[in-house]
N, C-alpha and C. Protein backbone atom coordinates (compact mmCIF):
# COMPACT_ATOMS: atom_id res chain seq x y z
N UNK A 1 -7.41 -1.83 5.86
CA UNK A 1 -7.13 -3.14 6.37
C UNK A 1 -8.04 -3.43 7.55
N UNK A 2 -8.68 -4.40 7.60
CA UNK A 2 -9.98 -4.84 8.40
C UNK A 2 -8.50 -5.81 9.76
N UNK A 3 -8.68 -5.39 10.65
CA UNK A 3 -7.38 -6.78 11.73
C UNK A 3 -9.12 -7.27 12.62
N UNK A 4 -9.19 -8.56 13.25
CA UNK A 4 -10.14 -9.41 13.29
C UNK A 4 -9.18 -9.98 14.14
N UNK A 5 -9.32 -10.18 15.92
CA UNK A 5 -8.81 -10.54 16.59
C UNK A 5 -9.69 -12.28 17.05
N UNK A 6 -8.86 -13.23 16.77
CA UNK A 6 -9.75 -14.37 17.05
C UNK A 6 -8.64 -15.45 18.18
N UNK A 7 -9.95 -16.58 18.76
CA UNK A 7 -8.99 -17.22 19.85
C UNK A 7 -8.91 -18.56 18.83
N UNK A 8 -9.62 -19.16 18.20
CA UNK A 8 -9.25 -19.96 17.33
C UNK A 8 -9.97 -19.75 16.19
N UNK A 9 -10.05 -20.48 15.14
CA UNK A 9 -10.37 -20.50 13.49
C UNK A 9 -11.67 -22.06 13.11
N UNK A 10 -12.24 -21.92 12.87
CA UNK A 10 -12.80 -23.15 11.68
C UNK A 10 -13.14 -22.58 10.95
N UNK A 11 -13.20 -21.68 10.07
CA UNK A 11 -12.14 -21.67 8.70
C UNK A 11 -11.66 -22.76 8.19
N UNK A 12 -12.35 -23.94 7.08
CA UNK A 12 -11.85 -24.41 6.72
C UNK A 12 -10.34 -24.36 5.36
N UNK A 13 -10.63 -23.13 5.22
CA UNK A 13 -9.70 -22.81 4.38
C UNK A 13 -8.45 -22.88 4.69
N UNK A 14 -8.24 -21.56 6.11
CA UNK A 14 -7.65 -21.61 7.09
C UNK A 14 -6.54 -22.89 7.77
N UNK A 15 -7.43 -23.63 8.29
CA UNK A 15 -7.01 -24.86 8.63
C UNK A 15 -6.79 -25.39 7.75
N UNK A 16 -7.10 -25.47 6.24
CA UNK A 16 -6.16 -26.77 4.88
C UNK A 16 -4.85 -25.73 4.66
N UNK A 17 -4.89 -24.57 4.66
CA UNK A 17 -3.22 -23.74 4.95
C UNK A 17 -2.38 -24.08 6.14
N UNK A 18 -2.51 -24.37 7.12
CA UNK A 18 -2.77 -24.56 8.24
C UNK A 18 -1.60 -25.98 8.46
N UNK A 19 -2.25 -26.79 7.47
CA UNK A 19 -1.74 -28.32 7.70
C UNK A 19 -0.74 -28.43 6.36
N UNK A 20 -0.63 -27.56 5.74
CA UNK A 20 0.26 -27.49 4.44
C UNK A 20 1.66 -27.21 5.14
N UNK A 21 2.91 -28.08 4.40
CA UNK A 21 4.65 -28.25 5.11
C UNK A 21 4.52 -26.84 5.64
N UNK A 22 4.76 -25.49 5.02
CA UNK A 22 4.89 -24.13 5.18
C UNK A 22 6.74 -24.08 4.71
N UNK A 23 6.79 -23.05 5.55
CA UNK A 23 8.36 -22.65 5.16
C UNK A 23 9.76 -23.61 5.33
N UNK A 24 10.24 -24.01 4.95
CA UNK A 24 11.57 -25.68 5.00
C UNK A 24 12.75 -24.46 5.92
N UNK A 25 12.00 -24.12 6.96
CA UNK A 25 13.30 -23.47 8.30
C UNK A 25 12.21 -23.64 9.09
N UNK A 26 12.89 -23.16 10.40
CA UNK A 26 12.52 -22.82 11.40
C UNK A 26 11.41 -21.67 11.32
N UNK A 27 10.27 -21.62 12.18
CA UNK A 27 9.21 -20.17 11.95
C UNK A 27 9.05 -19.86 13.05
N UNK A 28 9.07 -18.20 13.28
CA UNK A 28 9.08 -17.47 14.67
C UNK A 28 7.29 -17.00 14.55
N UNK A 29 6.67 -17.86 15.81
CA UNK A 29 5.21 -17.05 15.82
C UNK A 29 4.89 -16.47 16.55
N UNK A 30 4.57 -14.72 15.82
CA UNK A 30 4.77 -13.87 16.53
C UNK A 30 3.28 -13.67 16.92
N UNK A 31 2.62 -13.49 18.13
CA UNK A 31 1.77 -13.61 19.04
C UNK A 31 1.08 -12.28 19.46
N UNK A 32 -0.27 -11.65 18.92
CA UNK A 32 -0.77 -10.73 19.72
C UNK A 32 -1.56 -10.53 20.00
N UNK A 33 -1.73 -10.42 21.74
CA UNK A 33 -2.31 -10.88 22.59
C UNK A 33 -3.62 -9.75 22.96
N UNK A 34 -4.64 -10.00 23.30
CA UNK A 34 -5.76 -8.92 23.59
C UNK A 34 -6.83 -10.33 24.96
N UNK A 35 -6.72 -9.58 26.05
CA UNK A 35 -6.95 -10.52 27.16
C UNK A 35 -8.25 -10.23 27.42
N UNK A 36 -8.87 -10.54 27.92
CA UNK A 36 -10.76 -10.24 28.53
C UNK A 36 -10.48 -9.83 29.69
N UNK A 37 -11.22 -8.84 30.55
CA UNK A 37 -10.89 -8.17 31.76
C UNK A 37 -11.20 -8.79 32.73
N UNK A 38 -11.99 -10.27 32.61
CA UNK A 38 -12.07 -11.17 33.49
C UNK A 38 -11.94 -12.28 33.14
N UNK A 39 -11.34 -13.62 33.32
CA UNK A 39 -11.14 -15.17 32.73
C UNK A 39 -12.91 -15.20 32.73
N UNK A 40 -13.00 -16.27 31.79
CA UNK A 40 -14.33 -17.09 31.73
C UNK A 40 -13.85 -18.44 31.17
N UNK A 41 -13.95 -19.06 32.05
CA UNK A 41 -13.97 -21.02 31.81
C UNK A 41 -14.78 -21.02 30.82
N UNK A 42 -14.91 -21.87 30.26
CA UNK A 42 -15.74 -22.97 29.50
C UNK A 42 -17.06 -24.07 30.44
N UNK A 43 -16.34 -24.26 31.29
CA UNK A 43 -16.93 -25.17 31.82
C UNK A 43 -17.70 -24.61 33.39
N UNK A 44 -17.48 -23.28 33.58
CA UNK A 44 -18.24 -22.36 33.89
C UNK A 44 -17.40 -22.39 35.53
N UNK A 45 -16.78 -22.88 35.44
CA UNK A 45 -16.37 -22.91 37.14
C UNK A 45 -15.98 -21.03 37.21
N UNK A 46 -16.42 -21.23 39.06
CA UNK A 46 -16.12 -19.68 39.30
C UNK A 46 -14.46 -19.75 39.06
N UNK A 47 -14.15 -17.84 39.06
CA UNK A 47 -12.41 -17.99 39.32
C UNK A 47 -12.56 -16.27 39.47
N UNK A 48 -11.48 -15.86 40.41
CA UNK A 48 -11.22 -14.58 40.08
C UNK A 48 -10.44 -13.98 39.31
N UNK A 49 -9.52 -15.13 38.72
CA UNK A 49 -8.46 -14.72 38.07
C UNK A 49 -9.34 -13.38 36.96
N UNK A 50 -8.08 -12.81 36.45
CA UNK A 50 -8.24 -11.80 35.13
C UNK A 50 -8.33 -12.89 33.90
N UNK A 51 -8.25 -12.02 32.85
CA UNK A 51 -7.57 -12.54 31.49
C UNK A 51 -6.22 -12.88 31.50
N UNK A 52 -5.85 -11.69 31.64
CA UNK A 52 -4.35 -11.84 31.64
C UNK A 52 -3.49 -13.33 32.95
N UNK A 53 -4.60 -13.02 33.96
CA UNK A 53 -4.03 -13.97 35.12
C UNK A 53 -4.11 -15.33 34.35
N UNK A 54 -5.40 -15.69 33.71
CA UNK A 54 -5.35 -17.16 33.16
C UNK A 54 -4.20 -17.85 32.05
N UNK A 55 -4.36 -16.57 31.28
CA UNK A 55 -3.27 -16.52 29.70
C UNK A 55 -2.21 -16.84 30.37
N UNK A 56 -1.49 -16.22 31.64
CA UNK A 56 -0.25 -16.51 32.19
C UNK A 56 -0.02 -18.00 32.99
N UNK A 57 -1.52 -18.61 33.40
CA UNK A 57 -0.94 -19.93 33.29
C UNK A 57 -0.96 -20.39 32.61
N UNK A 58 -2.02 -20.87 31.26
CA UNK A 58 -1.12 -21.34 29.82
C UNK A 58 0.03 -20.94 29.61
N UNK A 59 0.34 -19.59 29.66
CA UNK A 59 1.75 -19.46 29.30
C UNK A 59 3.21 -20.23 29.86
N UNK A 60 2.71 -20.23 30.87
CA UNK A 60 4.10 -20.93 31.87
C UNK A 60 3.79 -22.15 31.18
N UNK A 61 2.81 -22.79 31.15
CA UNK A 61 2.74 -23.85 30.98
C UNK A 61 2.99 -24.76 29.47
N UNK A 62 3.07 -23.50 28.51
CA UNK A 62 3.09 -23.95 26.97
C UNK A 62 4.55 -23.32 27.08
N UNK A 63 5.31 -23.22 27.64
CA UNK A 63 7.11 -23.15 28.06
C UNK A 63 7.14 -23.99 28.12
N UNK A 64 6.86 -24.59 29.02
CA UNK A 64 7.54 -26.03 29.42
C UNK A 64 7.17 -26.96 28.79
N UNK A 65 6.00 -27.15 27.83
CA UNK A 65 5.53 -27.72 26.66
C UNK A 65 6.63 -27.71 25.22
N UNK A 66 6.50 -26.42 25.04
CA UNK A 66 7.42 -26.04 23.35
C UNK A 66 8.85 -27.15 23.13
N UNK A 67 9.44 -27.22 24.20
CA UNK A 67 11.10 -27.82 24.09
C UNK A 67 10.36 -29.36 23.92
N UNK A 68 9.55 -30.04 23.97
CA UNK A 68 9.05 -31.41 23.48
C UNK A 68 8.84 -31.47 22.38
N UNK A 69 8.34 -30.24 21.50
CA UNK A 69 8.16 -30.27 20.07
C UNK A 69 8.93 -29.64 19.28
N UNK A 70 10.03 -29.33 19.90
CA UNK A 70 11.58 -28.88 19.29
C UNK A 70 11.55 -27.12 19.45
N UNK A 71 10.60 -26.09 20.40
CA UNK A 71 10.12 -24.95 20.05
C UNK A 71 10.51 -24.53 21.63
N UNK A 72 10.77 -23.48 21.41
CA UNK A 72 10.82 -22.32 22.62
C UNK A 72 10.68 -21.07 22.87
N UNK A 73 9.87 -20.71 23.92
CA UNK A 73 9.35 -19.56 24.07
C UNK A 73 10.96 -18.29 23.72
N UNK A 74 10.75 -17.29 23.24
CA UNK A 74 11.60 -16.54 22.73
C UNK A 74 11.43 -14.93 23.62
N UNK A 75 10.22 -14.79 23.70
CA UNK A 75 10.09 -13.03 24.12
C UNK A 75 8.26 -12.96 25.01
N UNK A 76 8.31 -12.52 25.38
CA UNK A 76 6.82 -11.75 25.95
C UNK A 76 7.22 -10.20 26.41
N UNK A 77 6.35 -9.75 26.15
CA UNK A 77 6.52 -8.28 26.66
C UNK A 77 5.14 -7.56 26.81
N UNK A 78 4.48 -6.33 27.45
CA UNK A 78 3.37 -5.66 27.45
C UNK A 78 3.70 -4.64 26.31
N UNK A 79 2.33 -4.40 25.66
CA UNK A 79 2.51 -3.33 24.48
C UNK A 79 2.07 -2.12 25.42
N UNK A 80 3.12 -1.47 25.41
CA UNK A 80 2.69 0.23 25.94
C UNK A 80 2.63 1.66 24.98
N UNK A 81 2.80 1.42 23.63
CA UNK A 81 2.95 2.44 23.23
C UNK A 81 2.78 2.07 21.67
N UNK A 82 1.80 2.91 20.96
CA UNK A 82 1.81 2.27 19.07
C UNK A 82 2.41 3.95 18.24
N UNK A 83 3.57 3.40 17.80
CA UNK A 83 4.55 4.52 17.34
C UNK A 83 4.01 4.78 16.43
N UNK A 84 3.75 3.55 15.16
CA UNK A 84 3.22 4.34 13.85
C UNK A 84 2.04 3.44 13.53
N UNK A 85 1.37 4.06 12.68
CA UNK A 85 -0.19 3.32 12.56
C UNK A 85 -1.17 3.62 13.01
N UNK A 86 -2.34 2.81 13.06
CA UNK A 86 -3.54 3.03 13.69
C UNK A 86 -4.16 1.92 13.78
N UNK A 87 -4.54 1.61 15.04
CA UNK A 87 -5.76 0.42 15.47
C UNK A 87 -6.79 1.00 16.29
N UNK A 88 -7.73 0.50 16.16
CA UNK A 88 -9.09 1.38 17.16
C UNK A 88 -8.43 0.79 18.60
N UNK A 89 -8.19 -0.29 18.97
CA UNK A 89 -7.39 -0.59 19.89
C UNK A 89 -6.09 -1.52 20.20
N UNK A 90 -5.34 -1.62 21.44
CA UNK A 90 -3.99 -1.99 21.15
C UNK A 90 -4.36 -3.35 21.92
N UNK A 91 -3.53 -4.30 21.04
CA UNK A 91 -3.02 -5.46 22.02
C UNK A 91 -2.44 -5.34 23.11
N UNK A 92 -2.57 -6.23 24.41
CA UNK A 92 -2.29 -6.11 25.93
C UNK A 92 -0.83 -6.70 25.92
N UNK A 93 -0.18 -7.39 24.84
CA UNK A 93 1.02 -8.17 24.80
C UNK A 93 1.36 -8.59 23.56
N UNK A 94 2.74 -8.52 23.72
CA UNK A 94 3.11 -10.25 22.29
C UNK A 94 3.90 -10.37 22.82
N UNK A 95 3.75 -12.03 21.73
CA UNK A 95 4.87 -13.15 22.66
C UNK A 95 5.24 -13.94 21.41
N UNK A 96 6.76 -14.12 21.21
CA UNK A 96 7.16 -14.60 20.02
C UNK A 96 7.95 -15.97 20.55
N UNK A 97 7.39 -17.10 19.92
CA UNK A 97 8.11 -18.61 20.40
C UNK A 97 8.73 -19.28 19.10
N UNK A 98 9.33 -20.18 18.92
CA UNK A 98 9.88 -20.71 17.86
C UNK A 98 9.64 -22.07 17.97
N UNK A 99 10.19 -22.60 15.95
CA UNK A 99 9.36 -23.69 15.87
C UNK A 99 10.31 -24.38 14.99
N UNK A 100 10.72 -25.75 14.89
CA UNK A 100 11.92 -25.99 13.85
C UNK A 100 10.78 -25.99 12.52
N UNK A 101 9.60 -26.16 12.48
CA UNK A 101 8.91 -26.29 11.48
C UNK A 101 7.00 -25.67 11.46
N UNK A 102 6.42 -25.42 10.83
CA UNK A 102 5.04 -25.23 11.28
C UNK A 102 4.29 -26.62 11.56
N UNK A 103 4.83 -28.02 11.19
CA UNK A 103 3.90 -29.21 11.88
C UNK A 103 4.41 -29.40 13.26
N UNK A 104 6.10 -29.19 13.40
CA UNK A 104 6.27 -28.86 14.95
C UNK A 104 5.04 -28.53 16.01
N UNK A 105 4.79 -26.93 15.13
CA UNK A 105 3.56 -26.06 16.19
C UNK A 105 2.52 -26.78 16.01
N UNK A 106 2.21 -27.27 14.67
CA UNK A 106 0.78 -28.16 14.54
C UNK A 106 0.64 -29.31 15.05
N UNK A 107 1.33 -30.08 15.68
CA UNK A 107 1.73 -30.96 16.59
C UNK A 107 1.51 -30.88 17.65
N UNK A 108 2.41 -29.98 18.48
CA UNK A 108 1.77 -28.80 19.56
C UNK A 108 1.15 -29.00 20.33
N UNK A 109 -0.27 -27.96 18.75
CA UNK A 109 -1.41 -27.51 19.15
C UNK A 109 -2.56 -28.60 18.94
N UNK A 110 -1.87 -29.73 18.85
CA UNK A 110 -3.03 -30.65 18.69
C UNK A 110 -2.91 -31.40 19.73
N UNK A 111 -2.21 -31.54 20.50
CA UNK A 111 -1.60 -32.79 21.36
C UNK A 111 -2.14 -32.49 22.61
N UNK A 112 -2.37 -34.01 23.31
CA UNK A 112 -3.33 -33.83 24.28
C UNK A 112 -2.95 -33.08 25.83
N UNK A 113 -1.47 -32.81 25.23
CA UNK A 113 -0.69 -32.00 26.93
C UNK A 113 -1.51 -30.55 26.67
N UNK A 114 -1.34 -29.82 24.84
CA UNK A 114 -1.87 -28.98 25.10
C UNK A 114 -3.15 -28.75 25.19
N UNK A 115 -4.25 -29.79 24.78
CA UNK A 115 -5.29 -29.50 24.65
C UNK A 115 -5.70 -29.20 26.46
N UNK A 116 -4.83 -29.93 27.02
CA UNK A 116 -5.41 -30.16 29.01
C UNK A 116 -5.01 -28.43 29.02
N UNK A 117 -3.93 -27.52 28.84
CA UNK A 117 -3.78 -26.42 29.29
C UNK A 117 -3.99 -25.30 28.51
N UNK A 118 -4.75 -25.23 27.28
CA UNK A 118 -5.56 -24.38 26.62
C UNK A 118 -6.73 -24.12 27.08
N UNK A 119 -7.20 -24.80 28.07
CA UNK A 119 -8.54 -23.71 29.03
C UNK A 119 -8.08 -23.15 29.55
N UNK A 120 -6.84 -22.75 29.77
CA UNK A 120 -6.73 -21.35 30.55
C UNK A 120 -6.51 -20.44 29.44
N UNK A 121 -5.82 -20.56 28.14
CA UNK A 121 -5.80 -19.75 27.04
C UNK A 121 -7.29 -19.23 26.41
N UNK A 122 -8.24 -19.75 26.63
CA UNK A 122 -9.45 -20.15 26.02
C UNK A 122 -9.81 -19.09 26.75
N UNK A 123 -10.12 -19.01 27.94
CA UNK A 123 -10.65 -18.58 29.17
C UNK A 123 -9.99 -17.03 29.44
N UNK A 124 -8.48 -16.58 29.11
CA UNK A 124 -8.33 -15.69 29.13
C UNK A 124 -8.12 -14.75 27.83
N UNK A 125 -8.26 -15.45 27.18
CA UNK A 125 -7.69 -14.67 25.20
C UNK A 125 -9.36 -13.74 24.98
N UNK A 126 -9.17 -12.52 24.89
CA UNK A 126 -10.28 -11.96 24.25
C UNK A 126 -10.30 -12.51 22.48
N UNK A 127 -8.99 -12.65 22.18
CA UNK A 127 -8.88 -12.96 20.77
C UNK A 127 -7.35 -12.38 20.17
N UNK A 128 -6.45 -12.93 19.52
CA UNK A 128 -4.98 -12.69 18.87
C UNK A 128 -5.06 -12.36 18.02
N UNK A 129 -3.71 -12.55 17.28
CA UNK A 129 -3.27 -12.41 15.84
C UNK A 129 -2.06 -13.33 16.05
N UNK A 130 -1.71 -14.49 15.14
CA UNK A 130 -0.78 -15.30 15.15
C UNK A 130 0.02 -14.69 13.76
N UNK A 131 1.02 -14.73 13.90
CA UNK A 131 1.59 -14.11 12.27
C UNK A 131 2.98 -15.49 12.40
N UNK A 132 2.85 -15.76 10.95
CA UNK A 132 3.65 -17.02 11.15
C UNK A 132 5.52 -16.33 10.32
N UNK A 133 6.69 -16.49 11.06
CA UNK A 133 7.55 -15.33 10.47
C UNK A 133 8.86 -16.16 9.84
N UNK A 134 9.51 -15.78 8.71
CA UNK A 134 10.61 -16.82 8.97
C UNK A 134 11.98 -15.45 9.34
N UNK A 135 13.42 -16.28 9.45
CA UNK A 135 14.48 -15.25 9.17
C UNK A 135 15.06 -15.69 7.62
N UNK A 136 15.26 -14.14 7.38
CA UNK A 136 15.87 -14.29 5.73
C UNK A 136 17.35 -14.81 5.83
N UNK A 137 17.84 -14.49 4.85
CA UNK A 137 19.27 -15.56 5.01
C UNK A 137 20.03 -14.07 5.10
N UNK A 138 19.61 -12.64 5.22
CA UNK A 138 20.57 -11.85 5.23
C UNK A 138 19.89 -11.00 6.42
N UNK A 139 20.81 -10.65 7.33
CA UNK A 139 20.52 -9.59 8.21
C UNK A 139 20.20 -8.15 7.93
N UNK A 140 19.67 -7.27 8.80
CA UNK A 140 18.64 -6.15 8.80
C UNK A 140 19.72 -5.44 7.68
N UNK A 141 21.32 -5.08 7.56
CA UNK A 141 22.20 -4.06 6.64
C UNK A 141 21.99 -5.02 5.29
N UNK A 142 21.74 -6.07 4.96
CA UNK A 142 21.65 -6.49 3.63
C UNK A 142 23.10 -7.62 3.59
N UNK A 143 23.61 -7.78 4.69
CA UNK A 143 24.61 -8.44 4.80
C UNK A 143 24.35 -10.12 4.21
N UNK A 144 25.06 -10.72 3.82
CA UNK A 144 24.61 -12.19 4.46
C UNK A 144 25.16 -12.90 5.92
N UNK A 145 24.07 -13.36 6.48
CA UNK A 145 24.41 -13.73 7.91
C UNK A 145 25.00 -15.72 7.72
C-alpha cells in the first residue's frame, strides 16, 4: 500500500467523487495530520510560528466555523505510538470532526470564512490523509444500537 500525504487534491477525478451526495447520514472525517517543522505562508510574510503553531490556528478557528455548517469538531489528539503496522513515518496528530452530510463539509470547504483561515492550514500542513467514515447501524458487539 503506497499512503501519499497531500494538503489539497486537483485530481479531477478526486474532486467529481468529491461533489457526489456520498453517504445519506452523518460522516465522521477522520483527519491525519503531518505538520512542516516550520509554517511557510503563501504569501511569504515572515512568522516564527511552527507547523503545528499555524495548523492550531486554523484549528481553533475551523471550530468555531463547523457548527454553521451543521459539523463539529469531535477529537484531536498527538499520535505517540503505532501499535500495529508500518509507515516509514508517523503522523504528528488526528482530528476527527463531524458532518450531517459530505456537501455540509463541501460547503465548508468552499466558503469564503474558510477560504480567509486556510492559510494557516496551508502554511502549516506538511500534507494529511482525510478518510471520510460513517457509523454502522450496529455497535462494536454486533448489537443493534
Amino acid at each position: 500500500m503506497q499512503v501519499v500525504n497531500e494538503v489539497t487534491t486537483t485530481d479531477p477525478e478526486r474532486i467529481k467523487q468529491m461533489l457526489q451526495p456520498g453517504p445519506d447520514a452523518p460522516i465522521y472525517m477522520v483527519n491525519l495530520l503531518k505538520f512542516k517543522e516550520k509554517a511557510e505562508y503563501k504569501d511569504g510574510r515572515k512568522t516564527d510560528l511552527s507547523g503545528r503553531d499555524a495548523y492550531m490556528i486554523y484549528g481553533r478557528a475551523v471550530s468555531d466555523l463547523l457548527p454553521k455548517f451543521g459539523g463539529k469538531a469531535i477529537f484531536a489528539g498527538d499520535v505517540t505510538f503505532l501499535m500495529l503496522g508500518q509507515v516509514e513515518e508517523l503522523w504528528d496528530e488526528i482530528a476527527i470532526a463531524t458532518y450531517p452530510n459530505r456537501k455540509a463539509l463541501v460547503d465548508m470547504s468552499t466558503s469564503a470564512e474558510w477560504r480567509e483561515i486556510a492559510v494557516h492550514r496551508e502554511a502549516g500542513l506538511a500534507g494529511q490523509l482525510n478518510i471520510e467514515t460513517v457509523l454502522q447501524d450496529k455497535d462494536i458487539s454486533g448489537q443493534k444500537s
